[in-house]
Protein backbone atom coordinates (compact mmCIF):
# COMPACT_ATOMS: atom_id res chain seq x y z
CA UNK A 1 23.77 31.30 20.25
CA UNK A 2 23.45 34.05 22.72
CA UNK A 3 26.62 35.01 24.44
CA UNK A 4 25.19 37.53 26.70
CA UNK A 5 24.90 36.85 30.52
CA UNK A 6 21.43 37.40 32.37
CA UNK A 7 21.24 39.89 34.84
CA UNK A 8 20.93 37.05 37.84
CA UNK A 9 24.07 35.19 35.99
CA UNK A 10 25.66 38.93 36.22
CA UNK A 11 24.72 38.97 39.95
CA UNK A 12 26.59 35.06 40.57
CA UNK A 13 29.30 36.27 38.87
CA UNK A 14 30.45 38.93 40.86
CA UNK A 15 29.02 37.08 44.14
CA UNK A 16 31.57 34.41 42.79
CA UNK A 17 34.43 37.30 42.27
CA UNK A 18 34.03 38.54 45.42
CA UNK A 19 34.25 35.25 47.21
CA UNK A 20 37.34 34.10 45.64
CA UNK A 21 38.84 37.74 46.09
CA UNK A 22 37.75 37.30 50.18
CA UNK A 23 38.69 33.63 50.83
CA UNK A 24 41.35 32.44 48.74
CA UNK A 25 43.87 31.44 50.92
CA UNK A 26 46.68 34.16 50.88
CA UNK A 27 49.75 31.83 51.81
CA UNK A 28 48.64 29.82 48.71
CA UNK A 29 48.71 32.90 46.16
CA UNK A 30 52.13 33.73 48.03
CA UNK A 31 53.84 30.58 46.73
CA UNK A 32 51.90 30.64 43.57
CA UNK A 33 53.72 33.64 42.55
CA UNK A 34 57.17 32.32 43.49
CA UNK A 35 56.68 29.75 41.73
CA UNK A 36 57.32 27.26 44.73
CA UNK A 37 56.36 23.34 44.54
CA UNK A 38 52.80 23.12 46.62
CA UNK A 39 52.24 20.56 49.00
CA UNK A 40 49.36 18.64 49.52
CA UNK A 41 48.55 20.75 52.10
CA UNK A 42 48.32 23.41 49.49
CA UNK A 43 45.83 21.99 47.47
CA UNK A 44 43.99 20.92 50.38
CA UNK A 45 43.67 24.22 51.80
CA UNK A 46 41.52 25.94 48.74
CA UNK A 47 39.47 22.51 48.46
CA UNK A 48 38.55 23.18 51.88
CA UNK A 49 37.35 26.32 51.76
CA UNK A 50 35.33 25.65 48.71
CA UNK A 51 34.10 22.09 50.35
CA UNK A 52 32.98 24.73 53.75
CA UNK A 53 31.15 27.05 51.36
CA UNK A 54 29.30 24.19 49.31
CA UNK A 55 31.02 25.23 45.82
CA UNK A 56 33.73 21.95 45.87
CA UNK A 57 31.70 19.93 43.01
CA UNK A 58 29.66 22.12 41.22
CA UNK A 59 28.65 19.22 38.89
CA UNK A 60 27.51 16.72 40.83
CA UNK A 61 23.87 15.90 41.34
CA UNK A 62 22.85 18.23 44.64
CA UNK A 63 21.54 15.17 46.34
CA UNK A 64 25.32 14.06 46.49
CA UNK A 65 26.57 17.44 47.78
CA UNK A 66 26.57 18.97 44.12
CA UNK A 67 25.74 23.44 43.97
CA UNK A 68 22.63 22.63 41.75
CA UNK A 69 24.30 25.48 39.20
CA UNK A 70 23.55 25.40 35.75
CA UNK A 71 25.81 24.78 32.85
CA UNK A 72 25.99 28.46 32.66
CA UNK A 73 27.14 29.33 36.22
CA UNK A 74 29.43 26.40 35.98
CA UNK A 75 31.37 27.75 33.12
CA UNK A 76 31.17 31.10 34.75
CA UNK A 77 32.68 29.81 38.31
CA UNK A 78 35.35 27.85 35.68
CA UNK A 79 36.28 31.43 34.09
CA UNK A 80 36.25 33.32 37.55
CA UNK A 81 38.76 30.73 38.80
CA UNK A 82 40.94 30.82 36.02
CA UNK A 83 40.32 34.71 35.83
CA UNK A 84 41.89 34.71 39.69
CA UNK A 85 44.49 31.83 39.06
CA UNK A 86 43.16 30.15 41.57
CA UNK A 87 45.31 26.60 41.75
CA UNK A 88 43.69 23.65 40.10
CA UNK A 89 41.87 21.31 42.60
CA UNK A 90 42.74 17.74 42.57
CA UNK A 91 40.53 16.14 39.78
CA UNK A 92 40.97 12.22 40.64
CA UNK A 93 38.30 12.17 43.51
CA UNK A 94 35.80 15.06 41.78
CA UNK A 95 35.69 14.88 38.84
CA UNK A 96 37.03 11.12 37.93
CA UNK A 97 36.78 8.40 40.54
CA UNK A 98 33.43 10.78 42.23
CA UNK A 99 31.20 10.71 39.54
CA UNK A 100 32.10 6.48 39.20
CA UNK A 101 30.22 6.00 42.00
CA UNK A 102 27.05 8.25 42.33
CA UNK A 103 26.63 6.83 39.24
CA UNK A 104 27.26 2.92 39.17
CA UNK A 105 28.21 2.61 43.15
CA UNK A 106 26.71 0.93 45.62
CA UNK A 107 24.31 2.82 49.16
CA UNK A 108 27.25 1.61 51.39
CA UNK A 109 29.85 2.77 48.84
CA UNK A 110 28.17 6.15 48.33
CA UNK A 111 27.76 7.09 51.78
CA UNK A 112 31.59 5.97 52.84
CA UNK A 113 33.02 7.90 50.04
CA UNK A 114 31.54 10.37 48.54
CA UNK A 115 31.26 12.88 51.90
CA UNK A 116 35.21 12.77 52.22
CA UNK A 117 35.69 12.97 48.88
CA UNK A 118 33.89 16.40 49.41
CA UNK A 119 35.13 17.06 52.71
CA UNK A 120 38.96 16.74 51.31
CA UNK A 121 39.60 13.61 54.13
CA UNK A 122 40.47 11.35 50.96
CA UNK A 123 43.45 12.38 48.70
CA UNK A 124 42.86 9.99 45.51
CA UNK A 125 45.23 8.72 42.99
CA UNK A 126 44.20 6.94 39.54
CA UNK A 127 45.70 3.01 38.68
CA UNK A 128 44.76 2.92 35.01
CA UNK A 129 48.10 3.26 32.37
CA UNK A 130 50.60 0.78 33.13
CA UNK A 131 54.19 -0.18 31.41
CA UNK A 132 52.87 -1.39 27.69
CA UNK A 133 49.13 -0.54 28.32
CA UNK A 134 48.42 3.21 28.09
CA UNK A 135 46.56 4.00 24.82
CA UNK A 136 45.79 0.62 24.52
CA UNK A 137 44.41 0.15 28.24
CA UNK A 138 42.31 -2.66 27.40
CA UNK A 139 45.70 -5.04 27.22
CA UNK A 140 46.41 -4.22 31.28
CA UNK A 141 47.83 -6.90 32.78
CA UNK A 142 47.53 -6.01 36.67
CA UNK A 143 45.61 -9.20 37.96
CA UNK A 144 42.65 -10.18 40.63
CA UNK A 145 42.18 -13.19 42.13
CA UNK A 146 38.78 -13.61 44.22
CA UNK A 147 40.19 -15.26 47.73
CA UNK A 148 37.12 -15.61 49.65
CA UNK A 149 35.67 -12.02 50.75
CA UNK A 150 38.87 -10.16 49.57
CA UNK A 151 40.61 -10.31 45.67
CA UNK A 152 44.31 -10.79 46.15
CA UNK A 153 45.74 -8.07 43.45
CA UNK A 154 49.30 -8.12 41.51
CA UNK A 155 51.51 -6.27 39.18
CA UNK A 156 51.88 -2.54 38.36
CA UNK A 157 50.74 0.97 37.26
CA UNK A 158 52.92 3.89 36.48
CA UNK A 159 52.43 7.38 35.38
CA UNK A 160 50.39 7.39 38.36
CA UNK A 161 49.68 11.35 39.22
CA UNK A 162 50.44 12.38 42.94
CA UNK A 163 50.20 8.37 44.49
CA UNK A 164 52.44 9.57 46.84
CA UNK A 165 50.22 11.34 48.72
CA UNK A 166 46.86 9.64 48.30
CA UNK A 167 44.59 7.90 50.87
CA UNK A 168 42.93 5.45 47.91
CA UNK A 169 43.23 4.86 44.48
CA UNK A 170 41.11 3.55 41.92
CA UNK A 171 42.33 0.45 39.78
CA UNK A 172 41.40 -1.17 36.84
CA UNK A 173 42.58 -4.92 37.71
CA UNK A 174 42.11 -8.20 35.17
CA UNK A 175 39.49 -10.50 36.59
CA UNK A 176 39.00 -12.34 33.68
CA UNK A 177 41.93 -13.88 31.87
CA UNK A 178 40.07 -15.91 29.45
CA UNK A 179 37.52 -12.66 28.53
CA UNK A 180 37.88 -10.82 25.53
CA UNK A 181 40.02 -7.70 26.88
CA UNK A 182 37.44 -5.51 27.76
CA UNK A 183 35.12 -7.79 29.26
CA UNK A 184 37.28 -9.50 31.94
CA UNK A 185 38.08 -5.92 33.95
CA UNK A 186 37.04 -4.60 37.35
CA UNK A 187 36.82 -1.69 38.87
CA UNK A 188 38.21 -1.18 42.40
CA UNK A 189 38.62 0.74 45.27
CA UNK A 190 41.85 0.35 47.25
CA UNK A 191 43.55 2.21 50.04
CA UNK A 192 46.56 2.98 49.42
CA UNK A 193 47.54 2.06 52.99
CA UNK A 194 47.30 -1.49 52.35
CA UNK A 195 50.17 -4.36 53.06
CA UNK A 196 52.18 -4.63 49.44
CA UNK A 197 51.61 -1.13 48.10
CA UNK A 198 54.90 0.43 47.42
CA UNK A 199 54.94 4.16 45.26
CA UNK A 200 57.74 4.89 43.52
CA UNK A 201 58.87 8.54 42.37
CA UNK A 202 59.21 9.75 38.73
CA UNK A 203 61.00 12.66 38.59
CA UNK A 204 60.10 15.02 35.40
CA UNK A 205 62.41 16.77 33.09
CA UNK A 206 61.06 19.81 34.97
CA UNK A 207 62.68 18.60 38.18
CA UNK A 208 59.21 17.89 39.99
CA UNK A 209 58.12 15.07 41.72
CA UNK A 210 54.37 14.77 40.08
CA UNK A 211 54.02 11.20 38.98
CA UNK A 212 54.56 7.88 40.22
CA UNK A 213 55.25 3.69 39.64
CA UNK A 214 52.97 2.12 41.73
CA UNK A 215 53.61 -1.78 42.29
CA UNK A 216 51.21 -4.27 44.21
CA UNK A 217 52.26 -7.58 45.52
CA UNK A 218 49.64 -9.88 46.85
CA UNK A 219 47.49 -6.77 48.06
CA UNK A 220 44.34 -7.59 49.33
CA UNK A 221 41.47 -5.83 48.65
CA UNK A 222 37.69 -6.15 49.66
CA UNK A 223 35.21 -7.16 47.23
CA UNK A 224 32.60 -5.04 49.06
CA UNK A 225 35.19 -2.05 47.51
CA UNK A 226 34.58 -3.30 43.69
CA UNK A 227 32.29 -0.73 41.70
CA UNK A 228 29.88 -2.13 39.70
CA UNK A 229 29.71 -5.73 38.70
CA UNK A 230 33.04 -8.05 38.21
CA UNK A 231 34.29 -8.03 34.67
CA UNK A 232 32.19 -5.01 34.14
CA UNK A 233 34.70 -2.57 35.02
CA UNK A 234 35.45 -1.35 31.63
CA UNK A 235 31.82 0.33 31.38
CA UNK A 236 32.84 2.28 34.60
CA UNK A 237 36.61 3.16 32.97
CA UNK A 238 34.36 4.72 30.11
CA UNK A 239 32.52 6.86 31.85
CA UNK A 240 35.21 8.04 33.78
CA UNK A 241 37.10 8.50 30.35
CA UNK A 242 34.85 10.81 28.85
CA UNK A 243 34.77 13.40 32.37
CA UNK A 244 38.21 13.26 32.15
CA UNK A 245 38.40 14.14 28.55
CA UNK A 246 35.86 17.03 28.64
CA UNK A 247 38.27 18.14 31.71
CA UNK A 248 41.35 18.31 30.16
CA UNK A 249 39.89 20.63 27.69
CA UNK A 250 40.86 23.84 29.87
CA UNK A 251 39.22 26.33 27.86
CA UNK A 252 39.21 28.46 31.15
CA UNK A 253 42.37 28.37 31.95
CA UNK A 254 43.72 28.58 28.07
CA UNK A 255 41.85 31.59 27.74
CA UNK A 256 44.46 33.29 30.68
CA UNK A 257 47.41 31.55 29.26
CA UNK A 258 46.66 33.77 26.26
CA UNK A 259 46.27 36.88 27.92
CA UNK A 260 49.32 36.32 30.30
CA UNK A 261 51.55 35.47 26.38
CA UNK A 262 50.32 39.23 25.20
CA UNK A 263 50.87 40.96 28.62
CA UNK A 264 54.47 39.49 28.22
CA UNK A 265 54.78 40.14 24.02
CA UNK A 266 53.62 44.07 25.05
CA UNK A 267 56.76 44.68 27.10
CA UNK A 268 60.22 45.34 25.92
CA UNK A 269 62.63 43.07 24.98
CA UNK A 270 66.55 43.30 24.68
CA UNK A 271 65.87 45.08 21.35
CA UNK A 272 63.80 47.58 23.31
CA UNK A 273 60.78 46.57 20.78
CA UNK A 274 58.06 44.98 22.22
CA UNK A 275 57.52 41.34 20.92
CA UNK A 276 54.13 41.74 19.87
CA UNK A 277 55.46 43.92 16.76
CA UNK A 278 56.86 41.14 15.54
CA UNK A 279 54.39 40.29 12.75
CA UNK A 280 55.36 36.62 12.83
CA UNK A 281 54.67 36.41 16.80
CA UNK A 282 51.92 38.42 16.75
CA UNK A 283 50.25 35.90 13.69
CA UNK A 284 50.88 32.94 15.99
CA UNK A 285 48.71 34.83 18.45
CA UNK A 286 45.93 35.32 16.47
CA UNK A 287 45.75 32.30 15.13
CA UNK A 288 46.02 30.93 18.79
CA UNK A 289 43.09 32.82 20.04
CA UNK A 290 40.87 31.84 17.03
CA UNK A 291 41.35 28.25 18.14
CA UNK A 292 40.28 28.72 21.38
CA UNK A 293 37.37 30.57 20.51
CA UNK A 294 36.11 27.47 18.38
CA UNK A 295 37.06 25.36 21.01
CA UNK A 296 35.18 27.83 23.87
CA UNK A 297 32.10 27.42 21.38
CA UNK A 298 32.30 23.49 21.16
CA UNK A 299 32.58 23.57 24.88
CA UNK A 300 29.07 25.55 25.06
CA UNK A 301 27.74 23.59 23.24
CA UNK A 302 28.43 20.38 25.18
CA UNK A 303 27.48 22.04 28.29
CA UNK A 304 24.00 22.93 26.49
CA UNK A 305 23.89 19.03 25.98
CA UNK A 306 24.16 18.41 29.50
CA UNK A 307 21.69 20.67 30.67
CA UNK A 308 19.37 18.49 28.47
CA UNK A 309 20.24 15.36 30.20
CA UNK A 310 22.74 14.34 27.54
CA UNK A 311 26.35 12.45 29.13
CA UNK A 312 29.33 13.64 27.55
CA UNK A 313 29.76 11.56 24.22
CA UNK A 314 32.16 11.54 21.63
CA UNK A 315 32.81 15.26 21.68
CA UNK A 316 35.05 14.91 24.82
CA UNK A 317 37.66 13.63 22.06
CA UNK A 318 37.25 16.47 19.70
CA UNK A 319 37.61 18.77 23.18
CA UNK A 320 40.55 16.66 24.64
CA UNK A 321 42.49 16.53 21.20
CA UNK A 322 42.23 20.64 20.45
CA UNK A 323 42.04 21.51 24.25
CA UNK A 324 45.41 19.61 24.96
CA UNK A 325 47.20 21.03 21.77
CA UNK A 326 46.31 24.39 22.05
CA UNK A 327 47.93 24.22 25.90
CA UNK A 328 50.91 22.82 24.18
CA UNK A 329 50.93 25.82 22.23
CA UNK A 330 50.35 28.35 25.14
CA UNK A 331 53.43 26.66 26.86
CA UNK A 332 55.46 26.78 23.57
CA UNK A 333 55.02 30.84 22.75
CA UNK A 334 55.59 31.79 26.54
CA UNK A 335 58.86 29.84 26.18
CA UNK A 336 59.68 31.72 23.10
CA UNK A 337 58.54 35.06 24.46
CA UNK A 338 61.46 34.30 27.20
CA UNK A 339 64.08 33.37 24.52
CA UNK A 340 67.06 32.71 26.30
CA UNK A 341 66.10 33.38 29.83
CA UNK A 342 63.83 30.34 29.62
CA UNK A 343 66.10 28.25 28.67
CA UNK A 344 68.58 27.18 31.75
CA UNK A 345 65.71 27.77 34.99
CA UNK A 346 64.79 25.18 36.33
CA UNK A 347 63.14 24.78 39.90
CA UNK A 348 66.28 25.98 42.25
CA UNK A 349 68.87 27.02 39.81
CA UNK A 350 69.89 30.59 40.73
CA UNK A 351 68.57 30.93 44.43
CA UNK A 352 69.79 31.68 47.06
CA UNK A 353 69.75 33.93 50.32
CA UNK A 354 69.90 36.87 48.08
CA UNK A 355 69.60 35.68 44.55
CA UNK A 356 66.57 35.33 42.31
CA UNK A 357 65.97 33.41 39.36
CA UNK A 358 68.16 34.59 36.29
CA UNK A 359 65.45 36.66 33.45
CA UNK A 360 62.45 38.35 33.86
CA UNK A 361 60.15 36.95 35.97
CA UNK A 362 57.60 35.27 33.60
CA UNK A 363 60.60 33.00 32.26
CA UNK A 364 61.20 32.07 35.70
CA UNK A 365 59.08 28.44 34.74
CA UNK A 366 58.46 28.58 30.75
CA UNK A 367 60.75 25.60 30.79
CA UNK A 368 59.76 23.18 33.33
CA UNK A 369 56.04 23.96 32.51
CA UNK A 370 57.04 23.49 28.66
CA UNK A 371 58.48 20.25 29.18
CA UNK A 372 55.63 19.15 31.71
CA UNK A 373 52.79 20.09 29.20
CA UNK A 374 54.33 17.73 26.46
CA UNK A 375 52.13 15.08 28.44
CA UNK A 376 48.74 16.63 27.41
CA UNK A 377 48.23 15.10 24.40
CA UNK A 378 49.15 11.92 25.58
CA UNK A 379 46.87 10.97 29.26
CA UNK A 380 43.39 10.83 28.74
CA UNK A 381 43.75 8.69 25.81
CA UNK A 382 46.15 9.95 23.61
CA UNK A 383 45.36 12.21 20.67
CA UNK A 384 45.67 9.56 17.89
CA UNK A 385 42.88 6.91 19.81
CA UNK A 386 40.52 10.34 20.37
CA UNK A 387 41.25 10.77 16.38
CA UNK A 388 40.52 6.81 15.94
CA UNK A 389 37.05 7.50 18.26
CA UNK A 390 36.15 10.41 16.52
CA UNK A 391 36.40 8.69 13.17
CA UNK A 392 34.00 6.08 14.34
CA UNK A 393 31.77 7.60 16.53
CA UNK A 394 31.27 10.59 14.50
CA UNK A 395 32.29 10.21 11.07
CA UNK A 396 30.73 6.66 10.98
CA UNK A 397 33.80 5.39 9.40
């Protein structure tokens, strides 16, 4: 496998450096390092500018309003981000409910939704995991009944990331009591504006507001706003599944969790000796980065796939299951490179007019984003059904 960049993939990558360097928005980077909560506002305000430059879905098909890169100056513009710590943008209209429909959607449902997807207008939220139905999603029991032009929807989804500020979400509703579970689900499309929606707040053990319960009580929603056919829906929640998966993988942003651990392991500590001379710390390291490197190769290799024409398959498991744990681990060694300083911060707790968090300032959130990452290796799938696929799918057993 050849590593090396061409000299035009040279040339996007520093047109791609500069850009970021020039237009990411400074107010944003300015509450990024202080570690403050970001509004949706926030995350709006980088989607935008990559939406007015033409760079806000580099995967899509161009025809949709995709960059027409290839796999290889999508995984560069992934490392330059992550490079920059540029924020995250929102994944549930991009990358998730996006892709849904350009692929299985309707004309009329492709041209309402898809440009303010792009254009940042919509802010989406996901209705799949519900109380008693999140690895097994199949057993949901939110329901649809078909009342003339409109299905009349009831019951609840929780977990549900950022519902509190989103325009529409997309649902996975029971059309089909008498079905086997899989075949008697829909897809839909509802905005979240509608009569009987109420979102809920779940507050993390990291003190943020992030997730949601949403409940729905005789909400009425279109049936020209179902995706694909009725009782079909599952095919759709499978293809979103596996984007999602081959998402969550991170290898990007992994890679710069590593390199932040040893910036922090080369300073001093109380002892005056840098952590990194630990032998024990520094092994944990190593062994981290070796992981990554396997999982950076895997990741080529799927994007090599897909500039064949191949869909992501069963490897998004292998790349969800290591991605996911190997964050986990990132998250665990930064907490243990701030010892006790990590330990009592959380969002708030020694601030004030003239008061700044108690440590140095990498411990500042090792905590909260400790606890928060604990979550990785369970949405998506968790790690034991992407084990259960993988032993199927790949291993033929």
């Amino acid at each position: 496998m050849n590593l090396e960049f061409s000299p035009e993939e040279i040339t996007f990558r520093d047109e791609v450096r500069t850009f970021i360097a020039e237009n990411y928005p400074v107010e944003l980077r300015g509450k990024q390092d202080e570690g403050d909560e970001l509004s949706k506002e926030d995350f709006l305000s980088w989607h935008k500018v990559l939406a007015k430059k033409g760079w806000v879905a580099p995967a899509w098909p161009v025809e949709y309003g995709g960059t027409g890169w290839t796999p290889t100056q999508r995984y560069i513009w992934s490392e330059e981000t992550a490079r920059a710590d540029c924020i995250r943008l929102m994944p549930f209209g991009l990358t998730m409910v996006g892709p849904v429909i350009y692929t299985f959607g309707t004309p009329e449902q492709k041209a309402k939704f898809l440009p303010r997807i792009l254009s940042g207008e919509d802010w989406w939220c996901q209705g799949y995991s519900e109380p008693g139905s999140g690895s097994d999603l199949a057993s949901l029991r939110t329901k649809a009944v078909q009342d003339g032009d409109h299905y009349v929807v009831n019951g609840q989804k929780t977990w549900t990331t950022m519902a509190q500020h989103a325009d529409w979400g997309f649902f996975l509703v029971r059309t089909n009591a008498d079905a086997k579970q899989q075949e008697g689900i829909s897809f839909l499309l509802v905005d979240m504006k509608t009569p009987g929606i109420e979102v809920r707040p779940i507050i993390t053990l990291g003190g943020e507001h992030e997730v949601n319960e949403v409940w729905l009580e005789d909400v009425r929603v279109p049936v020209e706003n179902r995706v694909y056919e009725e009782n079909k829906g599952w095919t759709c929640a499978k293809f979103l599944l596996a984007h999602e998966r081959s998402g969550i993988a991170g290898v990007a942003a992994s890679k710069r969790g590593v390199e932040r651990i040893k910036e922090i392991a080369k300073t001093e500590m109380d002892d005056d000796r840098p952590l990194l001379t630990n032998p024990f710390f520094r092994r944990k390291v190593a062994e981290l980065e070796m992981d990554l490197t396997a999982l950076e190769y895997t990741e080529l290799r799927t994007l090599a796939g897909e500039a064949q024409g191949k869909g992501p398959g069963p490897e998004s498991s292998l790349l969800k299951i290591k991605g996911s744990e190997i964050q986990q681990r990132i998250t665990e060694l930064t907490l243990e490179a701030a010892g006790h300083y990590g330990a009592p911060y959380f969002r708030g707790f020694g601030e004030g007019d003239n008061e700044h968090p108690i440590g140095p300032e990498y411990a500042n959130r090792s905590a909260p984003v400790y606890f928060n990452v604990r979550k990785t290796t369970i949405y998506g799938g968790s790690n034991e059904i992407q084990r259960n696929i993988i032993a199927k799918m790949v291993l033929g057993l």
